[in-house]
Protein backbone atom coordinates (compact mmCIF):
# COMPACT_ATOMS: atom_id res chain seq x y z
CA UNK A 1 -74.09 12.92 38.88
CA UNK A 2 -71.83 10.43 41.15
CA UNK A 3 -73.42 10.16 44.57
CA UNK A 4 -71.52 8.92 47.66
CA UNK A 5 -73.72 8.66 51.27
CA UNK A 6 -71.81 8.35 54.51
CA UNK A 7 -74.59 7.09 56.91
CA UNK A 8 -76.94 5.44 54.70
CA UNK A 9 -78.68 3.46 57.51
CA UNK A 10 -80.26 6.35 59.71
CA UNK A 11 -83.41 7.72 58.61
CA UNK A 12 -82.19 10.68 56.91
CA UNK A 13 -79.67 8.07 55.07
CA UNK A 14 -82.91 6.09 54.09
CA UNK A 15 -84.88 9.14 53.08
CA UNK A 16 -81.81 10.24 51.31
CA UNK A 17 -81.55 7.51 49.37
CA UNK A 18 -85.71 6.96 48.29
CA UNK A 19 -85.59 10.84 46.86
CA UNK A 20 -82.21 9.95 44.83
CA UNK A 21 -83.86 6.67 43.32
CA UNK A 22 -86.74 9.16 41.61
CA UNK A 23 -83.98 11.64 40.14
CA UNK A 24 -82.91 10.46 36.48
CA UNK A 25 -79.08 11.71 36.73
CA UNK A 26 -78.55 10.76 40.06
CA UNK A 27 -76.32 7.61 40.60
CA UNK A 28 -75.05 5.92 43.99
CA UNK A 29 -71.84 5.27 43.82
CA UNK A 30 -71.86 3.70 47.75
CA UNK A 31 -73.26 4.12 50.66
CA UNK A 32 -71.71 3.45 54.12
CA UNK A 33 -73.03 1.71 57.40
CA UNK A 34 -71.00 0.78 60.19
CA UNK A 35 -73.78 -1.43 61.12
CA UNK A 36 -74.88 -3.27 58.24
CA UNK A 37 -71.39 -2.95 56.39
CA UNK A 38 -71.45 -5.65 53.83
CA UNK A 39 -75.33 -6.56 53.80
CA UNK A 40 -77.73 -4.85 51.85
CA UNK A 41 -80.37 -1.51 52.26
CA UNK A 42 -83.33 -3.89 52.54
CA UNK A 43 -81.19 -5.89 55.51
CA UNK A 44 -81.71 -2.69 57.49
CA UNK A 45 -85.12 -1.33 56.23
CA UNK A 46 -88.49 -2.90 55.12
CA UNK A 47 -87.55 -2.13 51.03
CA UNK A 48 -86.84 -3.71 48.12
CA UNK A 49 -84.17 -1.62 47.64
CA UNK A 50 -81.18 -3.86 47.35
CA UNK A 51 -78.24 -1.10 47.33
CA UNK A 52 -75.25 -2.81 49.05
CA UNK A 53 -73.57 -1.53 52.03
CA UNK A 54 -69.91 -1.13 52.75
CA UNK A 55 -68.00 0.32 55.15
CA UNK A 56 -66.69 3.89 55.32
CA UNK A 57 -63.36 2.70 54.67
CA UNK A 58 -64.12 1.01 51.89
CA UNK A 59 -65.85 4.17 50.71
CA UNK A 60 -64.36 6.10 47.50
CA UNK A 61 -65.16 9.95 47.92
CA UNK A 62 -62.97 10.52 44.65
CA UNK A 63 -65.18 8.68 42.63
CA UNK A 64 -67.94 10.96 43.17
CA UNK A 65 -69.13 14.61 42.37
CA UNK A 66 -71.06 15.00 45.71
CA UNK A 67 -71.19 13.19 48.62
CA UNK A 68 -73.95 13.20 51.90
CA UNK A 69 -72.85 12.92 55.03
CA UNK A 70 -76.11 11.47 56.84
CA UNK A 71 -73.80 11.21 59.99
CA UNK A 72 -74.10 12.48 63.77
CA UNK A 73 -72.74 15.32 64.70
CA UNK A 74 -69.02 15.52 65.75
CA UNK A 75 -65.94 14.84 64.77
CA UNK A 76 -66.68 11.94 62.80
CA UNK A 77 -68.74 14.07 60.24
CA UNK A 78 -66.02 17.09 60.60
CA UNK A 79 -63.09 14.46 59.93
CA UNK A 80 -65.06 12.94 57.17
CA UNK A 81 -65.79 16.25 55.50
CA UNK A 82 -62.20 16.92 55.32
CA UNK A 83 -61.36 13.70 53.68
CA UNK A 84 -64.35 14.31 50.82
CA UNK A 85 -62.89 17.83 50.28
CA UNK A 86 -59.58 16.60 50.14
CA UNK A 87 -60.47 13.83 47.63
CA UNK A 88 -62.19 16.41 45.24
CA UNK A 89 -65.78 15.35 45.77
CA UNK A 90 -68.51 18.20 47.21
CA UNK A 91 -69.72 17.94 50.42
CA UNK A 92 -73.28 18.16 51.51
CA UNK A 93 -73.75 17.52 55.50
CA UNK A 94 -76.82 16.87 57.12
CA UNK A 95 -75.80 16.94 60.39
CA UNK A 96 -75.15 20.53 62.93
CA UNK A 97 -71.60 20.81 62.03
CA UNK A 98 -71.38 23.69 59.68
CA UNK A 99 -74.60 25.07 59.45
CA UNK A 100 -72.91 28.28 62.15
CA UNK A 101 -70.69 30.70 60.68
CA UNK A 102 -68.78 31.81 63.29
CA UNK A 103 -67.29 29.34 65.63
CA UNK A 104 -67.33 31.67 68.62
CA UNK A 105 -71.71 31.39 68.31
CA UNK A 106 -70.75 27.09 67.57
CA UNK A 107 -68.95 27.08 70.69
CA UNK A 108 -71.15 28.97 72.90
CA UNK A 109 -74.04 26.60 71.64
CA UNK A 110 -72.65 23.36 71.61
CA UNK A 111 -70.00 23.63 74.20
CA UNK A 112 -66.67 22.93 72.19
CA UNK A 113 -64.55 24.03 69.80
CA UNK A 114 -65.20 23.27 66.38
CA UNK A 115 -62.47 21.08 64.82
CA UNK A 116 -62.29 22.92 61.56
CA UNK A 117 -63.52 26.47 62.01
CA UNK A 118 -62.00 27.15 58.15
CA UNK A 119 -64.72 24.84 56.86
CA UNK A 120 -67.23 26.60 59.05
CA UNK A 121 -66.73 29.79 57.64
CA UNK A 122 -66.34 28.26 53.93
CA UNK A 123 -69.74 26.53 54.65
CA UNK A 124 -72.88 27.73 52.56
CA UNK A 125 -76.15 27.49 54.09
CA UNK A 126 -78.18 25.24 52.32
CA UNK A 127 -81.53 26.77 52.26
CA UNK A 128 -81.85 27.59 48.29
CA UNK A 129 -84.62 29.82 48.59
CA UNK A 130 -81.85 31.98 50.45
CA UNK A 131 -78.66 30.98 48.91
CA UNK A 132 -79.55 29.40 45.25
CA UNK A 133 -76.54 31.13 43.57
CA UNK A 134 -74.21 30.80 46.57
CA UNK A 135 -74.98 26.40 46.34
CA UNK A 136 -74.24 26.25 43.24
CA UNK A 137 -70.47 26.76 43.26
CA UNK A 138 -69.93 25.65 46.80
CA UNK A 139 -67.84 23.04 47.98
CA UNK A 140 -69.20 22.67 51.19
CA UNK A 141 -73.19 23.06 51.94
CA UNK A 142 -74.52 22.38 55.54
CA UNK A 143 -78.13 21.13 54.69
CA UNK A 144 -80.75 23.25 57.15
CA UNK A 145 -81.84 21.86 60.21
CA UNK A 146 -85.79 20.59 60.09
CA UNK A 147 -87.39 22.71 62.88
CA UNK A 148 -85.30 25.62 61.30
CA UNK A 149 -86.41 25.16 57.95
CA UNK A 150 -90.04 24.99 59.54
CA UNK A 151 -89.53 28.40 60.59
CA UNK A 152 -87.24 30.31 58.39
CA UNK A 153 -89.82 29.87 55.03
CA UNK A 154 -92.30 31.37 56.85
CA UNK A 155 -90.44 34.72 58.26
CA UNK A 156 -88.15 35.25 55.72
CA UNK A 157 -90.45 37.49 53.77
CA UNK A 158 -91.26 39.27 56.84
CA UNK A 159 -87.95 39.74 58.05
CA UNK A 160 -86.36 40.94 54.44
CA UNK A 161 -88.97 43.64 54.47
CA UNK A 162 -88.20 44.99 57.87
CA UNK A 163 -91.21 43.96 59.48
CA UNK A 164 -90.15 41.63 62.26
CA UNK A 165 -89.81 43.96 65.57
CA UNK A 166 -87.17 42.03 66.77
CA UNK A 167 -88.32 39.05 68.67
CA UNK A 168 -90.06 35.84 67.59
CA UNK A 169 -92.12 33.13 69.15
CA UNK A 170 -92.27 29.64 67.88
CA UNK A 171 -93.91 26.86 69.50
CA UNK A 172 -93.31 23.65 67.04
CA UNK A 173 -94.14 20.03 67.04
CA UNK A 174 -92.32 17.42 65.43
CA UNK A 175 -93.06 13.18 64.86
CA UNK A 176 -90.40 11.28 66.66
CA UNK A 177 -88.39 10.46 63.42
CA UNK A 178 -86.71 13.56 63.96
CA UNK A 179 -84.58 12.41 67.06
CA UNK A 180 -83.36 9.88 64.68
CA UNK A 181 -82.75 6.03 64.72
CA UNK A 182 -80.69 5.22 68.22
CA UNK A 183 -82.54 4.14 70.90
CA UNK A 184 -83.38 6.69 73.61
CA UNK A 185 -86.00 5.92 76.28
CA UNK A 186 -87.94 9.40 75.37
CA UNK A 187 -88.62 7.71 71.90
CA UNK A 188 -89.70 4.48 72.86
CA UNK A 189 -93.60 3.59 72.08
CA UNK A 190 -94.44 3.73 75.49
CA UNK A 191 -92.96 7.18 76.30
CA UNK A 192 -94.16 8.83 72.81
CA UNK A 193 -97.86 7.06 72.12
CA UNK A 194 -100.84 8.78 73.46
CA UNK A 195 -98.39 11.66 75.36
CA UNK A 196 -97.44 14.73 73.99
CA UNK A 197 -94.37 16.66 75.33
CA UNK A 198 -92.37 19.65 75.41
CA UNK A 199 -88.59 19.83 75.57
CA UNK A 200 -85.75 22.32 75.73
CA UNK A 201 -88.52 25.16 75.78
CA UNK A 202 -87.38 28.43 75.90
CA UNK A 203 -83.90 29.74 74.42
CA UNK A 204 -81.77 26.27 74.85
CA UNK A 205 -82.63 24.40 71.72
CA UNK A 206 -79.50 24.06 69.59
CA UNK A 207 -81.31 24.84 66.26
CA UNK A 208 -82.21 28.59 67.99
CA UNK A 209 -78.93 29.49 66.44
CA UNK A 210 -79.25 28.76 63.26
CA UNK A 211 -82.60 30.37 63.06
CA UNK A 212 -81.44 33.77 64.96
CA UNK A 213 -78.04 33.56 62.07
CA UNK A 214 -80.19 33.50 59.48
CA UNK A 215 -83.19 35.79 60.54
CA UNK A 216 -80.71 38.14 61.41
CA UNK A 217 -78.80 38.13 58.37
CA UNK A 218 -81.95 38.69 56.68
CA UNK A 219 -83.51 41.26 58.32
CA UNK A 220 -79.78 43.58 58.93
CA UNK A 221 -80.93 43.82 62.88
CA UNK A 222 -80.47 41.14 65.80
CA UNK A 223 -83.36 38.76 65.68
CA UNK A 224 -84.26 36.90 69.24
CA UNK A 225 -86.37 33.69 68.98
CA UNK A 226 -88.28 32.18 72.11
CA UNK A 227 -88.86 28.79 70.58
CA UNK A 228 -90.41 25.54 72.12
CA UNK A 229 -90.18 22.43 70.48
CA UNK A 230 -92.74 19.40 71.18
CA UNK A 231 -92.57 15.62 70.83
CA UNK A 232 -95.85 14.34 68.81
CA UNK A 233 -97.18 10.48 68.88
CA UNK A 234 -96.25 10.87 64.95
CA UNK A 235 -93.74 9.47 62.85
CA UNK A 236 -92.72 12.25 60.66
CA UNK A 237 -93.68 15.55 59.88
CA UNK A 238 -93.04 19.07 61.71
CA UNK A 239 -95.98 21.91 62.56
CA UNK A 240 -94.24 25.36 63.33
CA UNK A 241 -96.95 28.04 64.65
CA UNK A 242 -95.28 31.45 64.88
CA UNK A 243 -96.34 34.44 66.73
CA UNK A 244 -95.31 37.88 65.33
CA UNK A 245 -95.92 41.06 66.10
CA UNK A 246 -95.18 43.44 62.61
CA UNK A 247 -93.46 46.37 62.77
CA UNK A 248 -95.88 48.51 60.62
CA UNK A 249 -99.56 48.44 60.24
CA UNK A 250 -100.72 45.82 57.02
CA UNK A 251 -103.65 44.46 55.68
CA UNK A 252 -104.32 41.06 54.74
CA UNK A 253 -103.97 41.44 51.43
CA UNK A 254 -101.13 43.42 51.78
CA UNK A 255 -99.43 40.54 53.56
CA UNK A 256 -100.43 38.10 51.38
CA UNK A 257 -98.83 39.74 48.29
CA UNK A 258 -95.83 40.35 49.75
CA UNK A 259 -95.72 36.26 50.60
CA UNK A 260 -96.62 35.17 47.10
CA UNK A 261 -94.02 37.43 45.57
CA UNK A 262 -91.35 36.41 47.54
CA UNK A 263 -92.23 32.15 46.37
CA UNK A 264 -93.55 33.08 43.10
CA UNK A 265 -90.68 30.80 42.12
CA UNK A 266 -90.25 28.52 44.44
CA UNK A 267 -91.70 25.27 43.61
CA UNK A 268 -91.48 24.02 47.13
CA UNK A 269 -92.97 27.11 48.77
CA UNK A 270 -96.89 26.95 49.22
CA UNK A 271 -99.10 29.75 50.49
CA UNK A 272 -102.24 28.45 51.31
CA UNK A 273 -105.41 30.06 50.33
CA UNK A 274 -107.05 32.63 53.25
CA UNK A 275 -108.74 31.18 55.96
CA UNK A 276 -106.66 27.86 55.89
CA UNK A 277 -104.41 26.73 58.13
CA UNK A 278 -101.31 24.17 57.50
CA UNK A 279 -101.55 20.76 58.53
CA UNK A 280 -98.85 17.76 58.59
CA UNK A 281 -100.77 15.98 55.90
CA UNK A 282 -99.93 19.05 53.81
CA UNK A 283 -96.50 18.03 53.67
CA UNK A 284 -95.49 14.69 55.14
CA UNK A 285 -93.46 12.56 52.28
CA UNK A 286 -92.80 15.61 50.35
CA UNK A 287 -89.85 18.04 50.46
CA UNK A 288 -92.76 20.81 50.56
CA UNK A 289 -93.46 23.75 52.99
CA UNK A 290 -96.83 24.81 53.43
CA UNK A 291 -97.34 28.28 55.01
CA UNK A 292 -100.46 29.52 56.30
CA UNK A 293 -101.16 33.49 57.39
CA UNK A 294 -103.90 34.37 59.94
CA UNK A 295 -104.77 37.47 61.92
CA UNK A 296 -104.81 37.74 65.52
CA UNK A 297 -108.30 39.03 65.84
CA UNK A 298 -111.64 39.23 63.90
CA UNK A 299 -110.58 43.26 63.13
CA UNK A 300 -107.34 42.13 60.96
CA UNK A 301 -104.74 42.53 63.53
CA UNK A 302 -101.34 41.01 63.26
C-alpha cells in the first residue's frame, strides 16, 4: 500500500512513520514538513531513519492509496483533505477536524464553522473496535482522539449493554507528548518536571465531545461525561480512571464476562486479570489498551 504523510515532523508524524517501517506492505511514498522541507527524518529527530522530506507542495496525493494527515487542526488539514479526496487517495486525519458528526455539536465546541461540513458527515470514526466494517470502505476516517480512546475501550461494553446510568466521571492523566511538538510555556521542563497539573477540568475539554458522540451512540440514550484531564512529568502514555455507577445490580464475574466477550477479538484490547490495576508501563510504545475492573467496596459494589 502507497503511503503519503502530511506532517511528518510532529510527534504523531514521527510515531506514524516508526509503526509504518515494521508493516511489510506499507510503503512511503513522501512525507511533508514545512520545517525541514528538503532535509531528511533524522535532521529533525534522533533516528537513523533517513526518509527525505519535501514540502507539501511538492507532495503527490495521487500517487498514493492512503494518505495521513499528522497536521493541526484547521483549515490547513480541512483544505488538505479536500485536495487528497479530490486526487483519489483515502484520507486518514489525525487531527479534531472530522472526528464530530454534526457540525452544529463542531461549532458549539470549537467556536467556528466547519469549512466542509459534507466531509464531516461523510467522516467514519476511526475506532475499529466500533466501526471495523464501516473503515474499510471509507474514504475519509478521522483517527480517535488519545484521551478519548483512553476512555471509550473501557465503557463501551458497559454502555452497549445498557448499563451506564447516564453520566460518567473520568479523571485522566497524560505525558506531555500529547500537547504535541510547538513550544508552549506549560510544556517546558521547568513547568512539567516534578509538578503535576490539572487543566480544562470539568465539561470544557474539546475531546468531551467526541466521547459523549460516541457513548451516546452506543448506548441509544444521552451520555454526560464530567472529565478532568492532568499534565504528568512523563513523556508519553495516558492513565484514564473512570467512575461508574451501573444501572443494574452485577457481580464480578458477571462483569468480567461481559468485558472479555466484547474483546475476545480484539488483539489490542487487554483485560487484566482481577485484582490488577492498569499502569502506563502496560502500554507505553504499543498501540495497546489495557483495562482494569475494580469494585468500589470490599462487599462487590460497583
Amino acid at each position: 500500500m502507497r503511503i503519503g504523510i502530511y506532517g511528518a515532523t510532529g510527534y504523531t508524524g514521527f510515531e506514524l512513520i516508526r509503526w509504518l517501517r515494521r508493516h511489510p506492505e506499507a510503503e512511503i511514498v513522501f512525507a511533508t514538513s514545512r520545517s525541514y522541507a528538503g532535509k531528511r527524518l533524522s535532521d529533525a529527530f534522533p533516528t537513523t531513519d533517513d526518509l527525505p522530506l519535501v514540502d507539501a507542495g511538492a507532495a503527490d496525493p495521487a500517487a498514493c492509496d492512503v494518505v495521513f494527515l499528522c497536521l493541526p487542526h484547521g483549515e490547513t488539514t480541512i483544505a488538505t483533505a479536500r485536495d487528497v479526496l479530490a486526487a483519489g487517495a483515502r484520507v486518514i486525519d489525525l487531527s479534531n477536524d472530522f472526528r464530530l458528526r454534526d457540525p452544529a455539536t463542531y461549532q458549539r465546541w470549537f467556536r467556528h464553522e466547519h469549512g466542509a461540513p459534507e466531509l464531516l458527515r461523510e467522516a467514519v470514526y476511526g475506532l475499529p473496535e466500533l466501526y471495523r466494517k464501516e473503515i474499510k470502505t471509507a474514504r475519509l476516517v478521522a483517527n480517535p482522539g488519545c484521551y478519548p480512546t483512553s476512555v471509550l475501550l473501557p465503557l463501551i461494553p458497559l454502555a452497549e449493554a445498557g448499563l451506564l446510568d447516564g453520566q460518567v466521571i473520568v479523571d485522566a492523566k497524560s505525558g506531555v507528548s500529547g500537547a504535541g511538538r510547538s513550544l508552549s510555556l506549560k510544556t517546558h521542563f521547568v513547568e512539567v518536571n516534578e509538578n503535576f497539573a490539572p487543566y480544562n477540568i470539568g465539561h470544557t475539554h474539546r475531546h468531551i465531545a467526541e466521547m459523549e458522540q460516541e457513548l451516546s451512540a452506543a448506548a441509544g440514550t444521552p451520555i454526560h461525561v464530567i472529565f478532568s484531564p492532568h499534565l504528568l512529568p512523563v513523556s508519553r502514555g495516558i492513565l484514564a480512571t473512570i467512575y461508574v455507577r451501573l444501572a443494574a445490580d452485577m457481580t464480578q464475574d458477571a462483569l468480567r464476562a461481559l468485558y472479555s466477550e466484547r474483546y475476545a477479538h480484539e488483539p489490542f484490547v487487554h483485560l487484566l486479570p482481577a485484582g490488577q490495576v492498569a499502569t502506563l508501563s502496560h502500554t507505553v510504545h504499543t498501540n495497546n489498551v489495557v483495562i482494569g475492573l475494580t469494585p468500589v467496596d470490599e462487599r462487590g459494589n460497583w
